[in-house]
Structures are given as C-alpha cells and as structure tokens.
Protein backbone atom coordinates (compact mmCIF):
# COMPACT_ATOMS: atom_id res chain seq x y z
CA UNK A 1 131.29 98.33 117.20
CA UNK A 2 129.34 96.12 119.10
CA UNK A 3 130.95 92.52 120.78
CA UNK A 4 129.92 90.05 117.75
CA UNK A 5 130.04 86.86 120.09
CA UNK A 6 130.77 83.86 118.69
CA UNK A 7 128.27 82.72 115.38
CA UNK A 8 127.91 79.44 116.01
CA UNK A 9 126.93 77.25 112.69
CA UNK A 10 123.25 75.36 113.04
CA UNK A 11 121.51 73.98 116.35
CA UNK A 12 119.25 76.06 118.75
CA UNK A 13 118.02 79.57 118.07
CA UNK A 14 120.03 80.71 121.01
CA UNK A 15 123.39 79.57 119.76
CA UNK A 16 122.81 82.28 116.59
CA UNK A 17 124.58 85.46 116.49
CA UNK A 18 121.94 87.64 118.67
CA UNK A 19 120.63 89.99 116.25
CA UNK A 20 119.92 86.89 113.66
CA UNK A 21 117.19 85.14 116.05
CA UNK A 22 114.59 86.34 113.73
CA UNK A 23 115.39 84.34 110.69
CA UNK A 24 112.69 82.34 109.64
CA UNK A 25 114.07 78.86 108.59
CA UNK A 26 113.90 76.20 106.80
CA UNK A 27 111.96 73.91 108.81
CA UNK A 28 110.15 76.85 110.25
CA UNK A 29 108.73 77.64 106.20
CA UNK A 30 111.71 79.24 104.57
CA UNK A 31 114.58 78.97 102.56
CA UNK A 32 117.46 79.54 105.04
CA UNK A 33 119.01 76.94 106.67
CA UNK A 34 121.47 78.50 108.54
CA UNK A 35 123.54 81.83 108.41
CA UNK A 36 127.31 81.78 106.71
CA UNK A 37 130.21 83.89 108.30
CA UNK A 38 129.01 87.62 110.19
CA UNK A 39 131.20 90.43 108.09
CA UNK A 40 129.33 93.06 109.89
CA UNK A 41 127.02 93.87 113.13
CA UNK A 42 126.29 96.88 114.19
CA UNK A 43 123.59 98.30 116.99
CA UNK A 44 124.76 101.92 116.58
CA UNK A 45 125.52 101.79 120.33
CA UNK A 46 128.79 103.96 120.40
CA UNK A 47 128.60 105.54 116.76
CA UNK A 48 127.48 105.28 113.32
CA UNK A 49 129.13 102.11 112.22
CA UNK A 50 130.24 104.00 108.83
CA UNK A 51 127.16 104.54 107.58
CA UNK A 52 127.08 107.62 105.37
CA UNK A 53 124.18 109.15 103.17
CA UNK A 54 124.59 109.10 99.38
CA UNK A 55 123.57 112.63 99.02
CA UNK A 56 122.54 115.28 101.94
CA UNK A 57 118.70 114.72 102.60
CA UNK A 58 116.60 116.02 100.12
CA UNK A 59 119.13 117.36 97.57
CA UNK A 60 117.76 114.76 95.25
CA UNK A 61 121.67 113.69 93.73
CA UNK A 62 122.76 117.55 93.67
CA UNK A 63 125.60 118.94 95.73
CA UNK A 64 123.73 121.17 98.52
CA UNK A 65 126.16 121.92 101.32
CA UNK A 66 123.03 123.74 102.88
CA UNK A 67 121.51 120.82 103.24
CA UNK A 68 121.97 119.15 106.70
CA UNK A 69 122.93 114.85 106.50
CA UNK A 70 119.99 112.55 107.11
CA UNK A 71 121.53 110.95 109.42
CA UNK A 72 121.33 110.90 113.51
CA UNK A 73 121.65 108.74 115.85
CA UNK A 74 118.52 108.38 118.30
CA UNK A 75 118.25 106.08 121.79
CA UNK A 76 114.85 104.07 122.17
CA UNK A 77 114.05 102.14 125.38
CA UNK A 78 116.55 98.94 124.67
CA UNK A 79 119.00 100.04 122.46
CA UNK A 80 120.38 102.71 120.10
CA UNK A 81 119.99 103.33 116.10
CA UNK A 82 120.34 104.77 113.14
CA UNK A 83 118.01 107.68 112.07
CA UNK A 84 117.66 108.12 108.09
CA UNK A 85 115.59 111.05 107.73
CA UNK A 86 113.81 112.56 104.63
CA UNK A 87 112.25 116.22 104.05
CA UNK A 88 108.90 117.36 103.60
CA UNK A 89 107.73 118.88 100.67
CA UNK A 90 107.06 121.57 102.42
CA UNK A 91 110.60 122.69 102.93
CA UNK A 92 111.15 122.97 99.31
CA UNK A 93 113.67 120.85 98.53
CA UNK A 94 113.55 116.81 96.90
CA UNK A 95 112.06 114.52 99.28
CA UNK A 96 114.42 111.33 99.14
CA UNK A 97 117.44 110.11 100.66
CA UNK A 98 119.70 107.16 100.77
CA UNK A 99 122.24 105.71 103.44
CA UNK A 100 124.78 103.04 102.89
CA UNK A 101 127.81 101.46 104.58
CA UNK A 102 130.91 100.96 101.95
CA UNK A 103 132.07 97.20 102.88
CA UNK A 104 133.97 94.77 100.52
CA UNK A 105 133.43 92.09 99.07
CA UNK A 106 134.43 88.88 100.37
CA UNK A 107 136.74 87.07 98.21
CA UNK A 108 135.07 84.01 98.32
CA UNK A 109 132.00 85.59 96.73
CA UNK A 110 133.85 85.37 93.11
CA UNK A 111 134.39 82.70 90.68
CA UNK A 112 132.57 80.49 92.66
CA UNK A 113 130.30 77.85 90.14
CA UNK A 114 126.67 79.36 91.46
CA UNK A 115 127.95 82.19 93.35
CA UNK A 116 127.83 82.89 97.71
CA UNK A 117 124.52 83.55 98.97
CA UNK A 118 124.57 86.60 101.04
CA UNK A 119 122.06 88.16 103.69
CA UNK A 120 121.12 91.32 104.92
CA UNK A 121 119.55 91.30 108.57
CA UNK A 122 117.94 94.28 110.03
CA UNK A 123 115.21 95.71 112.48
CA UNK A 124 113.51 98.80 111.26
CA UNK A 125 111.18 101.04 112.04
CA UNK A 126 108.90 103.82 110.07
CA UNK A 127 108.50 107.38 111.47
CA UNK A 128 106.96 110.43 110.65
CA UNK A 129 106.97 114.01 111.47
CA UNK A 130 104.26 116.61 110.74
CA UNK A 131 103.44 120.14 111.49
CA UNK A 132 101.53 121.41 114.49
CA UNK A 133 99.45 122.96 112.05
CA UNK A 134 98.16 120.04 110.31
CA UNK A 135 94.58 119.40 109.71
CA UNK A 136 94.51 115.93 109.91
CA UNK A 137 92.88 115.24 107.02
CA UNK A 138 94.14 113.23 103.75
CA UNK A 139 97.21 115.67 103.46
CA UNK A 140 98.63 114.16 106.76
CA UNK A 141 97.72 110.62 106.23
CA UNK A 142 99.74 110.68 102.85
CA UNK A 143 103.48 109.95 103.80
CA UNK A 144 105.69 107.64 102.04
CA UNK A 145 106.25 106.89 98.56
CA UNK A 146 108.71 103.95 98.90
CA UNK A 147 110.99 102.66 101.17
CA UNK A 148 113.27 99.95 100.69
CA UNK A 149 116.89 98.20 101.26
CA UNK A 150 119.74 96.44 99.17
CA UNK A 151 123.26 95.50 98.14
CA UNK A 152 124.86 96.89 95.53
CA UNK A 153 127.91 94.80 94.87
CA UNK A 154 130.96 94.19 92.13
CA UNK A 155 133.37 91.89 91.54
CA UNK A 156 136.75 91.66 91.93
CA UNK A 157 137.97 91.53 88.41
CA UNK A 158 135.36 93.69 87.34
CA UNK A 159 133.19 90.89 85.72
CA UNK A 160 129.95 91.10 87.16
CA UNK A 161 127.77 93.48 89.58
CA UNK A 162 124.50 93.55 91.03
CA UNK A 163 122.29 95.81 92.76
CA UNK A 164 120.04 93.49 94.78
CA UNK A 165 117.02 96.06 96.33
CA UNK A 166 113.56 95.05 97.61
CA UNK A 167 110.97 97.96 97.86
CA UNK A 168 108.15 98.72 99.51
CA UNK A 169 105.62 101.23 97.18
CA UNK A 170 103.32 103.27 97.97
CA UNK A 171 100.33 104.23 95.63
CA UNK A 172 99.52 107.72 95.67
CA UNK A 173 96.49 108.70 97.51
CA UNK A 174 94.77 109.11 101.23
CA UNK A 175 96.20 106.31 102.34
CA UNK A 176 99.78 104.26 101.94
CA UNK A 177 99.20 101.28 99.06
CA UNK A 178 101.85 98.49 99.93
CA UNK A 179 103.32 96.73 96.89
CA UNK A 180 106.95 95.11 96.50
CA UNK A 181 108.83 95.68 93.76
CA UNK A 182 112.56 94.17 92.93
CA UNK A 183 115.00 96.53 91.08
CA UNK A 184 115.56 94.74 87.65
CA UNK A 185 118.17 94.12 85.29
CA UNK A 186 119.91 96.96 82.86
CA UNK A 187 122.45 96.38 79.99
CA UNK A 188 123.66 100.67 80.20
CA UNK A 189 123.41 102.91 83.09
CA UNK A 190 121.87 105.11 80.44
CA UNK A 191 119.00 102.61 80.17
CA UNK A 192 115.83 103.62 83.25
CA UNK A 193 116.09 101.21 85.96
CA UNK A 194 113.26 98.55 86.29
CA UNK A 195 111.24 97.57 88.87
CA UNK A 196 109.37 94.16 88.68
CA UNK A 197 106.49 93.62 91.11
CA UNK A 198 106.54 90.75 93.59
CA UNK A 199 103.21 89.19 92.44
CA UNK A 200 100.50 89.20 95.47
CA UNK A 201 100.41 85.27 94.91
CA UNK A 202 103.93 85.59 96.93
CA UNK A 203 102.25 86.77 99.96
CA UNK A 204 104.31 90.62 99.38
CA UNK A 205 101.43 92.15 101.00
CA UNK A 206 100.59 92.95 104.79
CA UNK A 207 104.17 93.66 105.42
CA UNK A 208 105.23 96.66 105.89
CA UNK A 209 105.14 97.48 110.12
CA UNK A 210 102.73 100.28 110.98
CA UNK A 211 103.53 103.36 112.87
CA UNK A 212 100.86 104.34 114.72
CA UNK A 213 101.52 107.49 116.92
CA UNK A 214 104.71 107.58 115.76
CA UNK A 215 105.34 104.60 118.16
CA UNK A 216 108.86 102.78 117.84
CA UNK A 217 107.97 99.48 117.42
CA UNK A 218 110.70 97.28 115.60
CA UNK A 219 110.58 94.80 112.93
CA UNK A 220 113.28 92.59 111.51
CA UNK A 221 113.52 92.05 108.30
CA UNK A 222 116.19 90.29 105.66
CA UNK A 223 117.08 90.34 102.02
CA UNK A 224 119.22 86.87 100.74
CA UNK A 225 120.34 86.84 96.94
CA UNK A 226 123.10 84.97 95.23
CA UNK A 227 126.24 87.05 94.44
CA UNK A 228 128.08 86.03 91.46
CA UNK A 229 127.67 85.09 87.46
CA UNK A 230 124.62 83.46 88.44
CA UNK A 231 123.17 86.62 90.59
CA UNK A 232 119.73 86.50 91.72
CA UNK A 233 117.39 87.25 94.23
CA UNK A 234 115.99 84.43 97.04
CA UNK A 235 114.03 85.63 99.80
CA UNK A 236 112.60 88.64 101.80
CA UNK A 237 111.78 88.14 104.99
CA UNK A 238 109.87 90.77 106.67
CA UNK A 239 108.28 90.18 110.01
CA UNK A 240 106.70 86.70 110.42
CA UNK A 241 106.56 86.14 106.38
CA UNK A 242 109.27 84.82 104.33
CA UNK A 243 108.77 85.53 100.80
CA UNK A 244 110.35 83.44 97.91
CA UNK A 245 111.73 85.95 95.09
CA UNK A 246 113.16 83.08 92.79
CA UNK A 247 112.56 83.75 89.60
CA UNK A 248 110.90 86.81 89.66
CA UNK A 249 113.62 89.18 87.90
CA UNK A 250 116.85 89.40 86.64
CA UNK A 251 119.66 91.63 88.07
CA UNK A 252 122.63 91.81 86.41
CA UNK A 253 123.90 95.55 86.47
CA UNK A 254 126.35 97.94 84.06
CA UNK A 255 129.93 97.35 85.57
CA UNK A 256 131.34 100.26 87.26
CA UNK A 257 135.08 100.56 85.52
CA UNK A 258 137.73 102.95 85.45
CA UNK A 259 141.07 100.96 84.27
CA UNK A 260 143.55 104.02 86.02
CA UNK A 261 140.70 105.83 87.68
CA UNK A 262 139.56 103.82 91.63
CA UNK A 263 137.77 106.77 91.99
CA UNK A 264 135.41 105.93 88.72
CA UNK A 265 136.10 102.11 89.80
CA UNK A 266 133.91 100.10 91.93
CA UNK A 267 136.09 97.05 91.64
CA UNK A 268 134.84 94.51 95.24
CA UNK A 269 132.58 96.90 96.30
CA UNK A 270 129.86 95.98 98.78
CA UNK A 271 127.40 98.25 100.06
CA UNK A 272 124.45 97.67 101.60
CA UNK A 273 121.85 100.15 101.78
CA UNK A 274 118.64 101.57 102.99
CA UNK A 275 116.31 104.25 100.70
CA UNK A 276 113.52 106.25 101.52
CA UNK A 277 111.06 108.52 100.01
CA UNK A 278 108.24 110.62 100.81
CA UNK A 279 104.92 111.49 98.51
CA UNK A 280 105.56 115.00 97.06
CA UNK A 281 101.66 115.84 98.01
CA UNK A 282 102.77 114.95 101.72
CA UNK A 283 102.27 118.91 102.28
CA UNK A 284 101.98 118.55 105.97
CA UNK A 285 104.74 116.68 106.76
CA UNK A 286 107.98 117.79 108.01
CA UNK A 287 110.10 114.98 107.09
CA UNK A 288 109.58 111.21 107.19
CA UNK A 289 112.02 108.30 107.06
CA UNK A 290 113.12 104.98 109.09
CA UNK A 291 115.11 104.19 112.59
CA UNK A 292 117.34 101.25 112.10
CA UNK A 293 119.47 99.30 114.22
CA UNK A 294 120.63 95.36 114.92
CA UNK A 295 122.35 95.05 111.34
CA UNK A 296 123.86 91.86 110.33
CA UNK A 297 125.53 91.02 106.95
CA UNK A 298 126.71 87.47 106.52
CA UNK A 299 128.16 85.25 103.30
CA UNK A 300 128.39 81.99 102.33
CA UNK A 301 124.90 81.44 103.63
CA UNK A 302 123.09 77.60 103.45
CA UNK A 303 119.48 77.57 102.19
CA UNK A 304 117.11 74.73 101.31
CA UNK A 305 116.18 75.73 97.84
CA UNK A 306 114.15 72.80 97.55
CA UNK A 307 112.31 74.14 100.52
C-alpha cells in the first residue's frame, strides 16, 4: 500500500489527500464540498491492493479454470496500475469481465437519519488490442459495449443494500455511441436489473476519455451516492464535468442473507468495482478493457446539495 499522508479536512487543493486533487467542488460547480475520512488508496505500486476479478476474463459467470484472470499489473511513465482486461470475440469465449476489492463497511454508514455519503475516486484509462491482421475498417473501430464502475454495499444488520454503478454504453455500430446509464432499483434478484439513462440535459455526454493509438492518457473520475435507508445516487464526475444524478433512479437492492450461512451472507459488505465489456461484432479485436490506478474511497463525505 501506498503512504496515505495525512487528509487534511477543507482549505487549499494541496492540503487534499494527493490522488483527490481532481474533485471538482462546490464553489468550483459541484456538489462536493470536501472529502470525509480515506478507507482506502491504492496506486498499485508494490501489488494489487486486493483487487480480484469476479469471474476469470471472459467466462461470462461460469467456472473456467482455463481461463487466465483479467488482471495484471502494467508500469506507465509516472506510476503503476491495474490492468482489467477483456477477450475478443474472436477467442471464443464471453467478452466481459469484472474486478472488485472486498472492503467493509464503515460502521458509521448505518442507522444514520439520511445515511453517509460515500465516494469513489479513480484515474482510468481505455485500451485496446487488435490483430495484426486487421483491416481497419468498421470491424476494428467497433470495441466496447460498456464500461463502467460502482459500490455494491450492505448493511450491517442486514437491512438495506445498494449497488450504486454508473455506465458508460456503447450503441452498436462503426463507431462507439456514449450514453450513461445508472443501475436501477429491484425488489428480487430474480427480477432483470434496470438501467435508467442519465438524460443528455445532465451534460452525460462527451465524457468518456479517448484512446487514440492506444495512448495512456489518464482521466479521473468519481462516483458519490448516499449509503443508507435513504440510498441514492449524487454525482459523477468524469474529467472536467460534474454531473448531478439526484433524482434520476432509485437503488435499493434484494438483501444478500444467509442467517447460519457467511458464505451466502453479505452482511457490511463494501465493494467497489470496475466492469467492462466488449461488442460481440468486435471480430478483430484481441481483447479490450481499462488501466486503473490512484484509487481513493472515502465516507462521511460533505456536499452542498443546494449547490
């Protein structure tokens, strides 16, 4: 783990934890006023901070021990991170993968009134591979179907959860359609999860950092929600833009439970996450997926809802 430093509450933007100086604030056209306690940091300078994948890349939720993990770490000019890779289509197998880091949740996040407000800091950036065979043509410019990045979190008597995630779509076609969607609220995990669009009059558009060349050039970006009875999302921050997501959609998730079973129990579990996905008619492409690094998660944020 990387040396946190000190988080010091308010005042300059060189008095914030280092990876946080990105934060668009209040008096800057956002909602965040200033950043709660640090619970985690990590610049994936000595290992990989605990991040693990969900399932092996590509194997789509089944158990393929052939299947290599998603995960590397790579070195970039400046730093170190996390590389969460996807396969092509062409390699036969599902084309998605997820990565998360199993945290818990802070105490203080339940049976508060309105609930903590919690954020989830990162730099990212998109990558793509393709064979030395490829034409060039609308096969290789089709990559990505979504990519995207959450918390899915529980209480810790079991009386609420939430799976906070903010998405970035692609349409399918020649080219990569951007649209945001938020996952929605479910009463039964039997029930298909929803996805709500951030309507274009919330600016969600123009954010998504290109990749041109394959060059790693890093964005920061930041999901804050409300944990809690009250869950909901607040803002996404991505780049320069700091969207408002109040109001949008609802959240509230089926409870994970197992009464004599942890293993079936997801009692104070939070996990933040990353997802990707590639288009299954990106036939050219070798695998595709997103270098991270500079992660912060903090609670008991301030924001200026009136803002």
């Amino acid at each position: 783990m990387p040396d946190h430093g000190l988080l010091l509450l308010g005042g300059k933007s060189s008095e914030r934890h280092p990876f946080t100086v990105e934060d668009i604030l209040a008096d800057e056209g956002g909602q965040l006023v200033r950043r709660g306690e640090i619970i985690y940091a990590e610049d994936f300078a000595n290992d990989y901070g605990n991040w693990t994948p969900v399932f092996q890349a590509g194997s789509d939720g089944a158990s393929r021990p052939d299947i290599r993990s998603p995960l590397s770490r790579v070195k970039y000019p400046g730093g170190s991170a996390l590389r969460i890779a996807a396969p092509g289509q062409i390699r036969g197998q599902g084309t998605a993968t997820d990565a998360i880091v199993r945290l818990a949740r802070p105490r203080a996040t339940t049976g508060l009134t309105q609930g903590a407000i919690v954020s989830f800091g990162f730099y990212y950036s998109l990558f793509v591979e393709y064979l030395t065979s490829a034409s060039g043509g609308a096969t290789k410019r089709v990559s990505w179907d979504s990519f995207g990045a959450g918390i899915d979190n529980q209480a810790w008597d079991n009386s609420e959860r939430a799976y906070f995630t903010a998405l970035a779509k692609s349409d399918t076609g020649d080219v990569n359609a951007e649209r945001w969607q938020l996952r929605g609220a479910r009463s039964s995990a039997s029930n298909p999860i929803q996805w709500v669009d951030v309507p274009a009059s919330r600016g969600a558009s123009g954010l998504v950092l290109g990749y041109n060349e394959n060059k790693t050039n890093f964005q920061y970006g930041r999901l804050t929600a409300r944990v809690g009875t009250n869950a909901e999302y607040l803002e996404l921050q991505m780049g320069g833009r700091a969207i408002d997501l109040r109001g949008i959609a609802a959240v509230q998730e089926p409870i994970q439970f197992g009464a004599d079973n942890t293993a079936a129990n997801f009692r104070g579990g939070f996990n933040p996450f990353f997802s990707y996905k590639l288009l299954t008619d990106a036939l050219e492409v070798i695998c595709g997926g997103i270098y991270v690094t500079r992660l912060t998660v903090s609670y008991k944020d301030e924001l200026d809802l009136a803002a």
